[in-house]
C-alpha atoms as a PDB file:
ATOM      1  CA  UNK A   1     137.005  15.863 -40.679  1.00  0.00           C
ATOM      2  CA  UNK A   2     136.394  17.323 -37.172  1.00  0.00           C
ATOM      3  CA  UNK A   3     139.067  20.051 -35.867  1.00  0.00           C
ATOM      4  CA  UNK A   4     138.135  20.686 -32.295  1.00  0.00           C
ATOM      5  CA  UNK A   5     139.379  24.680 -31.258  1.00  0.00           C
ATOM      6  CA  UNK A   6     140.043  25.937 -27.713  1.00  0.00           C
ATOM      7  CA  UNK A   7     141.028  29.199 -27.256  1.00  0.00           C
ATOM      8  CA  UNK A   8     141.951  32.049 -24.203  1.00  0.00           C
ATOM      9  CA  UNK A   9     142.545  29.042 -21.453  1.00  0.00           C
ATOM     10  CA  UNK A  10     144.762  31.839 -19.296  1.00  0.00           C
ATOM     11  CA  UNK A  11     146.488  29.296 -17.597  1.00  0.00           C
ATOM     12  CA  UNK A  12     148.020  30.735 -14.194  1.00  0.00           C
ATOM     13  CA  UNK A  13     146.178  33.777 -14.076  1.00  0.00           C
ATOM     14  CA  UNK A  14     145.565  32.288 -10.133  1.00  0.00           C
ATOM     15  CA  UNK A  15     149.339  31.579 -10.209  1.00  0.00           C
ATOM     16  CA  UNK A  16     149.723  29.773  -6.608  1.00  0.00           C
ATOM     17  CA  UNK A  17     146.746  27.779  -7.309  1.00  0.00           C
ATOM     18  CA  UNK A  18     147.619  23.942  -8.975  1.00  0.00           C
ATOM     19  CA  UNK A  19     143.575  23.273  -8.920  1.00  0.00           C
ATOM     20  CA  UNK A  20     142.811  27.235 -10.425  1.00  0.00           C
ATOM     21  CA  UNK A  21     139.669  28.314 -11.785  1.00  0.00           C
ATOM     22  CA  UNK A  22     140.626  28.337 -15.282  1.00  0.00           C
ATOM     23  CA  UNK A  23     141.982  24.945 -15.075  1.00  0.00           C
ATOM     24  CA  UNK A  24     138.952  23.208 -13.951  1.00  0.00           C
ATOM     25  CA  UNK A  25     137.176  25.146 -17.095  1.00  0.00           C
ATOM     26  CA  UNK A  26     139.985  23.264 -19.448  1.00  0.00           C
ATOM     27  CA  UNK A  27     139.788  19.920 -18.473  1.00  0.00           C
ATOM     28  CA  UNK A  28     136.006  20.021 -18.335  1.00  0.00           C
ATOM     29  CA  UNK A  29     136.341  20.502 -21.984  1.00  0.00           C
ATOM     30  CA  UNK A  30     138.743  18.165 -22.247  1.00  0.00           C
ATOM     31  CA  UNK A  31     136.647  15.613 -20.800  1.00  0.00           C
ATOM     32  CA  UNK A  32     133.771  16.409 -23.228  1.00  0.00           C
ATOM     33  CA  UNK A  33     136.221  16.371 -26.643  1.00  0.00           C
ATOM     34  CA  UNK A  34     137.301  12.926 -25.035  1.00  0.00           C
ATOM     35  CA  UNK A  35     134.010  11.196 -23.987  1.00  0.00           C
ATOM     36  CA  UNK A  36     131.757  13.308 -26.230  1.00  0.00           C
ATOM     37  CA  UNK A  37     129.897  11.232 -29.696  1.00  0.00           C
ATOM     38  CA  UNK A  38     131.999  13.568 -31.644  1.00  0.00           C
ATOM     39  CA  UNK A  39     136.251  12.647 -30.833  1.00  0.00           C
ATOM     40  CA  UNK A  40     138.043  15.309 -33.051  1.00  0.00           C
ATOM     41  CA  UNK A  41     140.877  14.036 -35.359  1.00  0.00           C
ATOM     42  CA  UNK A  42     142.613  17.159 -34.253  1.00  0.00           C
ATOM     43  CA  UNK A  43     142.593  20.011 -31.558  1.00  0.00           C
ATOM     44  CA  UNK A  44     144.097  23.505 -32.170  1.00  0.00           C
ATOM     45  CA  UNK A  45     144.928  25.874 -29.122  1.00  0.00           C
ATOM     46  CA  UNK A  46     144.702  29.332 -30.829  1.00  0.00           C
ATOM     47  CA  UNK A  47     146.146  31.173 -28.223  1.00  0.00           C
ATOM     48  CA  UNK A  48     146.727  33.377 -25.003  1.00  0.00           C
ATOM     49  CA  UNK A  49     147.289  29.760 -23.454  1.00  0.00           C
ATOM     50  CA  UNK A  50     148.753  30.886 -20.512  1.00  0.00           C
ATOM     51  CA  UNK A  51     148.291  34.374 -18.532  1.00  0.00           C
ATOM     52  CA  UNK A  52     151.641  35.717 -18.386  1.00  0.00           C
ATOM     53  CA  UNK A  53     153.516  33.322 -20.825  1.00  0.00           C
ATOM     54  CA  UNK A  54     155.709  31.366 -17.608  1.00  0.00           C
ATOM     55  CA  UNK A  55     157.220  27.971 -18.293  1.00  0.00           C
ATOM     56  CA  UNK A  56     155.074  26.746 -15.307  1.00  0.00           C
ATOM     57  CA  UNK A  57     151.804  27.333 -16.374  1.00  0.00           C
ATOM     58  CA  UNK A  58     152.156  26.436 -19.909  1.00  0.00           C
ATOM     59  CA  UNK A  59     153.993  23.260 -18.629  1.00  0.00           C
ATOM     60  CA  UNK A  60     150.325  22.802 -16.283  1.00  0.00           C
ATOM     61  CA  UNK A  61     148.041  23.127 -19.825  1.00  0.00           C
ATOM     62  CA  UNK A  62     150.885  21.155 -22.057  1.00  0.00           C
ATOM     63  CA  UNK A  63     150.087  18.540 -18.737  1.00  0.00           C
ATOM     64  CA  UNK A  64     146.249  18.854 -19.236  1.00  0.00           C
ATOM     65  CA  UNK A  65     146.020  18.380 -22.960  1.00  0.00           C
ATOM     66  CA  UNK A  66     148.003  15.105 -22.530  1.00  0.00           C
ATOM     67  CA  UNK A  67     144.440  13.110 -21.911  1.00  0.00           C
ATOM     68  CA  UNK A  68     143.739  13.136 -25.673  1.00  0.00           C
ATOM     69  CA  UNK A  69     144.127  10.626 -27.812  1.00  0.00           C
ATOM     70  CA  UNK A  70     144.371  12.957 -30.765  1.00  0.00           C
ATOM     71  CA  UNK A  71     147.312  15.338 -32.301  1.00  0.00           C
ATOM     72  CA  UNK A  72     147.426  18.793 -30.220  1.00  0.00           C
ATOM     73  CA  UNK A  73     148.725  21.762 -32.484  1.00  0.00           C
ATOM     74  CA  UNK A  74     148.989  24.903 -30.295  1.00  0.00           C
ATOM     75  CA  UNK A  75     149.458  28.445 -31.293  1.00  0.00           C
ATOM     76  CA  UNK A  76     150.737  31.524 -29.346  1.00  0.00           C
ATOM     77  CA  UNK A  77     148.348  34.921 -28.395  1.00  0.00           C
ATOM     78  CA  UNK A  78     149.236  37.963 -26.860  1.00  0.00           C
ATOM     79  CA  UNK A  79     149.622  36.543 -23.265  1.00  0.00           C
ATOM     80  CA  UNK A  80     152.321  33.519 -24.621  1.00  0.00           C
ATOM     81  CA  UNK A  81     155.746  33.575 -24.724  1.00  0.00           C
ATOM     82  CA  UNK A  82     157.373  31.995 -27.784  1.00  0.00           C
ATOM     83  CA  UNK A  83     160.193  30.210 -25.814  1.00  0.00           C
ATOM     84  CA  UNK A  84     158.222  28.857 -23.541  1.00  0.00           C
ATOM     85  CA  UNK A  85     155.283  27.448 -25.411  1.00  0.00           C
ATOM     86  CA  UNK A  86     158.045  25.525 -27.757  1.00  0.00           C
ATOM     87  CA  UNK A  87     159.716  24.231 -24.962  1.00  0.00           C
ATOM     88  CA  UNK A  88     156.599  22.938 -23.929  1.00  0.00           C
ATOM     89  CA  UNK A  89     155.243  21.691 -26.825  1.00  0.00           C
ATOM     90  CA  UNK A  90     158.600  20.397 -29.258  1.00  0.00           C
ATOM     91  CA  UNK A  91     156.000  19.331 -31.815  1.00  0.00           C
ATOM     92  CA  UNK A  92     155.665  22.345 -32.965  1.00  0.00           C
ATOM     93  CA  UNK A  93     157.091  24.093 -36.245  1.00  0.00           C
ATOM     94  CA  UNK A  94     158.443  27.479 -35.942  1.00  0.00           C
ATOM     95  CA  UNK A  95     160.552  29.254 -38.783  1.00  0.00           C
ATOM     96  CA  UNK A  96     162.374  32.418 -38.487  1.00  0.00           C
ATOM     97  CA  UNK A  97     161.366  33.599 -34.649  1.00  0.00           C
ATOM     98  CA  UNK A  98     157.713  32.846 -35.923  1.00  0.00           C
ATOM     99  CA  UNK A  99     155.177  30.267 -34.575  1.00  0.00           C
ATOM    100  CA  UNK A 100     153.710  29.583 -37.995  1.00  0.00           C
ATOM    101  CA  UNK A 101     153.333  26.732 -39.696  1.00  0.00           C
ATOM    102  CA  UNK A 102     150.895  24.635 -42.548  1.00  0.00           C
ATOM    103  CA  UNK A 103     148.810  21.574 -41.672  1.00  0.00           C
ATOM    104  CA  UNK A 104     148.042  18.891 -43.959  1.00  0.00           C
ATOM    105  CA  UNK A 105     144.869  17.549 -44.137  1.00  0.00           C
ATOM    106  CA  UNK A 106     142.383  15.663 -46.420  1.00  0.00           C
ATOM    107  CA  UNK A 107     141.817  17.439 -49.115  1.00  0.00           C
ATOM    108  CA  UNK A 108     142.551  21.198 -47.693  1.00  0.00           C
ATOM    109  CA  UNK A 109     145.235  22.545 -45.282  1.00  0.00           C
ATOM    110  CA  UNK A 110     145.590  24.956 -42.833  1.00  0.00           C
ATOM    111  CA  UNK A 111     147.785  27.745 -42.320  1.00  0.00           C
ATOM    112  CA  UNK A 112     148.227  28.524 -38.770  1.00  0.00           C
ATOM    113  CA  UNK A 113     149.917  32.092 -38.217  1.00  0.00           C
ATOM    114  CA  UNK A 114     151.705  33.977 -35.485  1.00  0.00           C
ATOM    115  CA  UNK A 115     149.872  37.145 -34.539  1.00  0.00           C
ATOM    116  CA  UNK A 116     152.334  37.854 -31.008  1.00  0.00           C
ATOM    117  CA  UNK A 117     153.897  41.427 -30.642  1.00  0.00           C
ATOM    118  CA  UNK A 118     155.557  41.014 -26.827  1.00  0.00           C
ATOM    119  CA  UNK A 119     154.754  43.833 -24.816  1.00  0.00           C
ATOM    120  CA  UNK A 120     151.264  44.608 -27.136  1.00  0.00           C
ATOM    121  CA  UNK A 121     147.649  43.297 -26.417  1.00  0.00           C
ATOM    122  CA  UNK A 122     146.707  43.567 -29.755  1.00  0.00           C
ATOM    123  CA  UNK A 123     147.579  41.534 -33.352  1.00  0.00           C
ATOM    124  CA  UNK A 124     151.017  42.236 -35.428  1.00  0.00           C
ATOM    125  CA  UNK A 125     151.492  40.805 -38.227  1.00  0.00           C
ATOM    126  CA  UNK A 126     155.216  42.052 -39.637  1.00  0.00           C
ATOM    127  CA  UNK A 127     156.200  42.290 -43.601  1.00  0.00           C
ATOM    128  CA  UNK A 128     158.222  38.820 -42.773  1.00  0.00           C
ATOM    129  CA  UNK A 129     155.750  37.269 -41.392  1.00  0.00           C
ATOM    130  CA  UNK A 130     152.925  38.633 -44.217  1.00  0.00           C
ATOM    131  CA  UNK A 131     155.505  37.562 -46.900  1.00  0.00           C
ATOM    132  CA  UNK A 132     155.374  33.892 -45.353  1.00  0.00           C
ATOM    133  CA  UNK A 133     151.494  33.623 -45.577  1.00  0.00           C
ATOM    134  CA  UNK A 134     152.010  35.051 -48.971  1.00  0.00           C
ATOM    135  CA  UNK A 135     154.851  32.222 -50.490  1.00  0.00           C
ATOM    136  CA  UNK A 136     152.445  29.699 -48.476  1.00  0.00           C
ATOM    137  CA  UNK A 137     149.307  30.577 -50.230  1.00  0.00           C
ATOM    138  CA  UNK A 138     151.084  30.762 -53.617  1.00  0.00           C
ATOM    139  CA  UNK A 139     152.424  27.055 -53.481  1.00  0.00           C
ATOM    140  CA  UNK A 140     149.223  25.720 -53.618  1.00  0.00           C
ATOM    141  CA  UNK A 141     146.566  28.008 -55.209  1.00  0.00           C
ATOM    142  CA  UNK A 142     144.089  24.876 -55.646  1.00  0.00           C
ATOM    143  CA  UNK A 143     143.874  23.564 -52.097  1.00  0.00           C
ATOM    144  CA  UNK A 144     141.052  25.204 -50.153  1.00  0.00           C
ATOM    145  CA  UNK A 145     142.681  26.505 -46.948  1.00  0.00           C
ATOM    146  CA  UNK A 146     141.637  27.504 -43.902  1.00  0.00           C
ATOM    147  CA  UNK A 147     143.620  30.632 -42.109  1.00  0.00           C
ATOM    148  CA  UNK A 148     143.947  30.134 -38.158  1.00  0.00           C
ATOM    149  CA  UNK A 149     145.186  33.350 -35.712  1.00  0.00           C
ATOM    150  CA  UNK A 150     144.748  34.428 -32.449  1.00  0.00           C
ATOM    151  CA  UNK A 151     143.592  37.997 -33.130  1.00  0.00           C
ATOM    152  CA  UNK A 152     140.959  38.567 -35.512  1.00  0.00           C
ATOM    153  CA  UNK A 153     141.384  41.705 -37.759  1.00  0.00           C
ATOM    154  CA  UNK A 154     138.252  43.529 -37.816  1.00  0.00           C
ATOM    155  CA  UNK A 155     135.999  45.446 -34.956  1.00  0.00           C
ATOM    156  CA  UNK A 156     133.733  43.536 -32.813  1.00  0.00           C
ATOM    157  CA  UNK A 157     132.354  46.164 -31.114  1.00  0.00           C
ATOM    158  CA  UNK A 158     133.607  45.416 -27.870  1.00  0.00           C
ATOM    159  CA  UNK A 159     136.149  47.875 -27.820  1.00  0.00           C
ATOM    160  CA  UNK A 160     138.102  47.460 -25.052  1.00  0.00           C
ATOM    161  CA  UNK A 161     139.518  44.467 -26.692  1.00  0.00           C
ATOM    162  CA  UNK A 162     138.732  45.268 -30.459  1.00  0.00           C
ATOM    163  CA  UNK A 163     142.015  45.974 -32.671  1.00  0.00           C
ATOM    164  CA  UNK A 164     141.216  49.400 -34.654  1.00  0.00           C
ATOM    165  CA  UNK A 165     140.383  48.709 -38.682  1.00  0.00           C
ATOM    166  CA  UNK A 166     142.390  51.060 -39.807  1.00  0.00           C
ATOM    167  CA  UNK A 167     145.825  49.579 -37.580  1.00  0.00           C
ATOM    168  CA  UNK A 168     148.506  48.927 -40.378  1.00  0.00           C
ATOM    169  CA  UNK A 169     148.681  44.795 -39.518  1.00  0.00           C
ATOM    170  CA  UNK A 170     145.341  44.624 -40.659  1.00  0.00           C
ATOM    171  CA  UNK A 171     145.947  45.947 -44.202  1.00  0.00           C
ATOM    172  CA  UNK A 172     149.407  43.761 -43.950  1.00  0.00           C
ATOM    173  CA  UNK A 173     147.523  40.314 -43.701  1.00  0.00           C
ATOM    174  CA  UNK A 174     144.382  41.460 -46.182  1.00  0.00           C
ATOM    175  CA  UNK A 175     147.039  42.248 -48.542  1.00  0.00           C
ATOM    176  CA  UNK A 176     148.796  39.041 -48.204  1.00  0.00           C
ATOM    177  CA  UNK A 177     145.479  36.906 -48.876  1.00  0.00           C
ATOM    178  CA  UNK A 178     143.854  39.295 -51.397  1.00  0.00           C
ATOM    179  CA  UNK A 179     143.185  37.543 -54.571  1.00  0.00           C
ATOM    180  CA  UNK A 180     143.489  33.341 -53.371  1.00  0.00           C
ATOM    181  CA  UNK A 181     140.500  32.435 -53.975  1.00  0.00           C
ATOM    182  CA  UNK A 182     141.246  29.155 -51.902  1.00  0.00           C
ATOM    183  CA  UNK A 183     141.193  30.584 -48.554  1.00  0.00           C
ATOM    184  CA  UNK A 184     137.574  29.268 -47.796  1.00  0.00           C
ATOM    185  CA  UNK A 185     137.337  30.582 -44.079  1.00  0.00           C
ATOM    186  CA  UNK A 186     139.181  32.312 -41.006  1.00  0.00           C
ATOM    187  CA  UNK A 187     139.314  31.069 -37.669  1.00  0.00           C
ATOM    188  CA  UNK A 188     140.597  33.068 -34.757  1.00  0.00           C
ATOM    189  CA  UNK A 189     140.113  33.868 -30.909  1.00  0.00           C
ATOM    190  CA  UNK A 190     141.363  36.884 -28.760  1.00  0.00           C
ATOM    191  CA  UNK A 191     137.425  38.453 -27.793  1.00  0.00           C
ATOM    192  CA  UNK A 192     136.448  35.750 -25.405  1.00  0.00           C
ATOM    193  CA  UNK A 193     132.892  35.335 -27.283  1.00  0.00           C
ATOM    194  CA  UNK A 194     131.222  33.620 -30.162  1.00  0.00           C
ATOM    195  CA  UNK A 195     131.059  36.074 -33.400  1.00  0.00           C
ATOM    196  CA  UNK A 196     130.945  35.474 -37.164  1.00  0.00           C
ATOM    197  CA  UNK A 197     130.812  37.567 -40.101  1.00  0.00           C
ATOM    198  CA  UNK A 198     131.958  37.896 -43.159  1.00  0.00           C
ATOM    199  CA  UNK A 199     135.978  39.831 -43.830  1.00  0.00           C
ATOM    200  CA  UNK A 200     136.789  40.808 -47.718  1.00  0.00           C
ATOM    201  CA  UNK A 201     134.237  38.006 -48.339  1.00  0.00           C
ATOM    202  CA  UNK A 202     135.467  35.285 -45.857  1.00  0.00           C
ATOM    203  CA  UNK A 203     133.905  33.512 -43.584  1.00  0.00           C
ATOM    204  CA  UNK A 204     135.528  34.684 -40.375  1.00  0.00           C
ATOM    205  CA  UNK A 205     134.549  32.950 -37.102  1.00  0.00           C
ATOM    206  CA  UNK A 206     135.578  33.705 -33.215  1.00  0.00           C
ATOM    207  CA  UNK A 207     135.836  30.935 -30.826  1.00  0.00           C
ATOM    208  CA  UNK A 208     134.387  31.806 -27.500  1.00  0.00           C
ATOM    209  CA  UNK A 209     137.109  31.393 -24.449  1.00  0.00           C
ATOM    210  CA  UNK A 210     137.415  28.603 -22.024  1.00  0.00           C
ATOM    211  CA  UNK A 211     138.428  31.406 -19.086  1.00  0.00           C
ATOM    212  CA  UNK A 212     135.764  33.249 -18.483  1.00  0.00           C
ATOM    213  CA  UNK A 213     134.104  34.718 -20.899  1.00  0.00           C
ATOM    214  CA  UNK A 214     134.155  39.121 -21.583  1.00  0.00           C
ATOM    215  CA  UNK A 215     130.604  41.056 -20.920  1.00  0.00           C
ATOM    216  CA  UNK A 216     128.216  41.512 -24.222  1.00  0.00           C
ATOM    217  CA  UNK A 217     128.534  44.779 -23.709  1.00  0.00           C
ATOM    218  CA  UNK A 218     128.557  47.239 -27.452  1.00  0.00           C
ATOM    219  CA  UNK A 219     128.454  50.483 -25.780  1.00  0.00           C
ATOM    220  CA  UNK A 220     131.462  52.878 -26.100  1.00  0.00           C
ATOM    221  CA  UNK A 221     133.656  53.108 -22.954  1.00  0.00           C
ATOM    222  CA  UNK A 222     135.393  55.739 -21.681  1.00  0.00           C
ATOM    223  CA  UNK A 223     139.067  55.303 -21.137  1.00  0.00           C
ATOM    224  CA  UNK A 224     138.671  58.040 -18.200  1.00  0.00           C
ATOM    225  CA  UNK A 225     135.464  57.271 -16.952  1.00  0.00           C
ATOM    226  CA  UNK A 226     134.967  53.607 -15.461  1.00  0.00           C
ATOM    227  CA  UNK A 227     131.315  53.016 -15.459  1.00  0.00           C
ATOM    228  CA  UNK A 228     131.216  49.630 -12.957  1.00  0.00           C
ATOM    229  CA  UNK A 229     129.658  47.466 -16.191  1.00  0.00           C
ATOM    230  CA  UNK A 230     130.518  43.983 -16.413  1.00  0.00           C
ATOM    231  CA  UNK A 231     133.598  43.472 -18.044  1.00  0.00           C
ATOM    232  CA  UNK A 232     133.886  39.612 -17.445  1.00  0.00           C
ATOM    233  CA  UNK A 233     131.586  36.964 -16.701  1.00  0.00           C
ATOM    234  CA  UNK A 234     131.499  33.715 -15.285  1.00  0.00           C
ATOM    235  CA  UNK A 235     129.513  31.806 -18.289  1.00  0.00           C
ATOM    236  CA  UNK A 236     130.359  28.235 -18.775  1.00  0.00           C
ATOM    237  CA  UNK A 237     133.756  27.383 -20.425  1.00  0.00           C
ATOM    238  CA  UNK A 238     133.008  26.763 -24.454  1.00  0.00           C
ATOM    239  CA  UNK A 239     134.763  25.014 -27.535  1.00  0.00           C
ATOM    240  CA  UNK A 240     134.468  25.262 -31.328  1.00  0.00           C
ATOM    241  CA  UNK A 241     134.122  22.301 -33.414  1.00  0.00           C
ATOM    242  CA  UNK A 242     134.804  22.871 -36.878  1.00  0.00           C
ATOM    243  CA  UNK A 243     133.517  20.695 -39.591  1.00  0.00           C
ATOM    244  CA  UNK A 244     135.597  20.219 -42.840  1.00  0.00           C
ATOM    245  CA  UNK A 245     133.051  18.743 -45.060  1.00  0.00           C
ATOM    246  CA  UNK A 246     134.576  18.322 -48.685  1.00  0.00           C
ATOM    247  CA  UNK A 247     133.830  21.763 -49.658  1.00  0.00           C
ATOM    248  CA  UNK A 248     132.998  24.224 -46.720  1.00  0.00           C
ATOM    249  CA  UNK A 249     133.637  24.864 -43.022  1.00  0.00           C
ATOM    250  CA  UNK A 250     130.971  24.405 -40.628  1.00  0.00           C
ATOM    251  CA  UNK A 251     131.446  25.707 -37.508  1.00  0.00           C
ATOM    252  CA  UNK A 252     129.783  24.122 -34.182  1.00  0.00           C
ATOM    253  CA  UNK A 253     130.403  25.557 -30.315  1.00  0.00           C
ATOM    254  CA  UNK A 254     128.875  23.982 -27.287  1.00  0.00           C
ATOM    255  CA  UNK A 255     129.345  25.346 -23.440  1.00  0.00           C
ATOM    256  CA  UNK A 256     130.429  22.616 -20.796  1.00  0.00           C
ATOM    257  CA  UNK A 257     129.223  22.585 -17.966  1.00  0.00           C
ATOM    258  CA  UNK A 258     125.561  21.123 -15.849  1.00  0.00           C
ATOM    259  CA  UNK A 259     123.098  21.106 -18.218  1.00  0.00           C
ATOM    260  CA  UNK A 260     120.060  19.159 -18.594  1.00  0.00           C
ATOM    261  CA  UNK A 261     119.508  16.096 -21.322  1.00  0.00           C
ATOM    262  CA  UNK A 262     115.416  17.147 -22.477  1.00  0.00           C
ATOM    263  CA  UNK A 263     115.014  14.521 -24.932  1.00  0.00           C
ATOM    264  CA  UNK A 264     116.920  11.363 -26.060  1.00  0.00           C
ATOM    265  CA  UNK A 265     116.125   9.371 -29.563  1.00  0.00           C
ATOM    266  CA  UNK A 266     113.568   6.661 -28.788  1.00  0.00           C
ATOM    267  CA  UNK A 267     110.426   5.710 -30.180  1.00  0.00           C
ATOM    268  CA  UNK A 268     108.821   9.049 -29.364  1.00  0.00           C
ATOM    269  CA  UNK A 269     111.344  11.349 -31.767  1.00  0.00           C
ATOM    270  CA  UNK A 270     111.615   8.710 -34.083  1.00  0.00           C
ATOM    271  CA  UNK A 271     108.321   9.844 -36.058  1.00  0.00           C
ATOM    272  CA  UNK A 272     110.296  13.217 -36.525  1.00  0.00           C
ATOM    273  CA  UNK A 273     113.926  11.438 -37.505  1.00  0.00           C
ATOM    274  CA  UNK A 274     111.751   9.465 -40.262  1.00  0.00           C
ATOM    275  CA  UNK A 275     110.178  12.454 -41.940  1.00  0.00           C
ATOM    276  CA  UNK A 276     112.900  14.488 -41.659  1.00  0.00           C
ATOM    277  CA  UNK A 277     115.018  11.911 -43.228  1.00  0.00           C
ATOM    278  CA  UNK A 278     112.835  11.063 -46.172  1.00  0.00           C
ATOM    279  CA  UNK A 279     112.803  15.189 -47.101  1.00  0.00           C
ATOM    280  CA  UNK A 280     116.287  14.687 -47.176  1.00  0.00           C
ATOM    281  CA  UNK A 281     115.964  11.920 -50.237  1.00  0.00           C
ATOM    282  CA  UNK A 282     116.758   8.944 -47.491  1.00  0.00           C
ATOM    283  CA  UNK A 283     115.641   5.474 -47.653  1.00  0.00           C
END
C-alpha cells in the first residue's frame, strides 16, 4: 500500500493572491501524485494547511486536492483552525473538539492525532486527547499501527521551530504509547525538512514542506540578536511516499519541480536490471 503525505502547504500566506506562490508548489505535487508511475491509494495532509486557518484559503487547498482520484484525509497543525478545516472537508471524523481519528487499512491502521493548541506554535497534546490514543491503541494490541501528527516530539536542532524535550505534551503522548509494541512507526511534519530518527525506539520520520522549505541551519540563535542567516529557502516543493509493505514502513520523498531524466531503462541498463535481479533469487 502507498500513502502519499503532504505537509506545511500554508495556503494564503499571499492572501490577495488566487495564483500564490505556495499554491503553484501544491498543485505541482499534485500533478506528480496524479500522473506519476506510483498513484497513492491514499493522501494524508498532516497539517498547517492553511496560513492563518481562514475559511477562504482552506476552501482554495480543499479546491486543489479535488484533482485526485484517491481518498484525501487531512489533519490540522498549528496554523489551522478546527472549524474551518471541517467545514471544508465534512469527511472528516472529529470526536470531542478533537481532529482525531483511526484509518483502516490492509492489514495495519493508522491513528491520526490532533496536536493544535490555538494561539501556540508548538504541539499539545491534552490528558483527553492522550487518553484517546491510549483506549485506541488498547482495542487492538495486534494490528501494527502507524501514529500520524503534525508536530513531532523531539529536538531537531533547528531551534527556532524545535518543541523543547522536556515540554510536558511530550511525556503526555510517550506515556500514552509506552509499552504497544504495535506502533511500528511515526509520521509527522511541522520543521519544513526531511529528518528521521529513532523516538523510544520508533521509527519517527518528518515530511519535508510543500511551502518553502526552513534553512539547514543547527547553530543556536539568539532570541535578541538576529544574525541575517537564512531562515527560509526557496527549495523545490517535496512529498513523502510511504510504503506499507506487510511488515514495515518505508518511507520515500521526491522534490517537484525541473529536473533532468539521466537515464531511462533500455537495452543499455538492462545488463544491470538482469544481474541485479538474479542476486535477488529472480528468474
Amino acid at each position: 500500500m502507498l500513502i502519499a503525505q503532504i505537509t506545511d502547504v500554508h495556503i494564503g500566506f499571499d492572501r490577495d493572491n488566487p495564483d500564490e506562490h505556495n499554491i503553484q508548489r501544491l498543485k505541482a505535487v499534485l500533478k506528480r501524485l496524479v500522473e506519476a508511475p506510483n498513484r497513492p491509494d491514499m493522501l494524508l495532509l498532516t497539517g498547517d494547511l492553511t496560513e492563518s486557518g481562514d475559511a477562504e484559503s482552506i476552501g482554495r487547498l480543499a479546491d486543489a486536492v479535488s484533482v485526485c482520484p484517491f481518498p484525501v484525509w487531512p489533519m490540522v497543525g498549528n496554523h489551522d483552525d478546527r472549524d474551518t478545516l471541517l467545514a471544508a472537508f465534512p469527511q472528516t471524523p472529529s470526536e470531542d473538539g478533537f481532529i482525531h481519528y483511526p484509518l483502516e487499512c490492509d492489514g495495519f491502521r493508522m491513528l491520526l492525532l490532533d496536536t493544535l493548541e490555538p494561539g501556540r506554535h508548538g504541539g499539545e497534546f491534552c490528558e483527553a486527547r492522550a487518553a484517546w490514543l491510549k483506549a485506541q491503541l488498547a482495542a487492538r494490541p495486534d494490528t501494527p499501527t502507524i501514529i500520524v501528527m503534525h508536530h513531532p516530539p523531539f529536538e531537531s536542532g533547528i531551534t527556532w521551530l524545535d518543541s523543547a524535550a522536556h515540554e510536558p505534551w511530550i511525556a503526555r503522548f510517550g506515556e500514552a504509547i509506552a509499552g504497544h509494541d504495535q506502533v511500528r512507526a511515526i509520521i509527522s511534519g511541522h520543521l519544513h525538512r526531511t529528518i528521521h530518527t529513532l523516538w523510544g525506539g520508533i521509527s519517527l520520520t518528518v515530511c519535508p514542506s510543500t511551502a518553502p522549505l526552513v534553512a539547514l541551519d543547527l547553530t543556536p540563535i539568539d532570541p535578541d540578536r538576529p544574525d541575517g542567516r537564512a531562515m527560509i529557502t526557496d527549495e523545490l516543493p517535496a512529498y513523502a511516499l510511504h510504503r506499507w509493505d506487510g511488515e514495515r514502513l518505508i518511507s520515500h520523498f521526491e522534490s517537484v519541480g525541473d529536473w533532468a531524466v539521466l537515464a531511462r531503462y533500455n537495452a543499455a541498463l538492462q545488463e544491470v536490471v538482469r544481474l541485479i535481479d538474479s542476486e535477488r533469487g529472480g528468474k
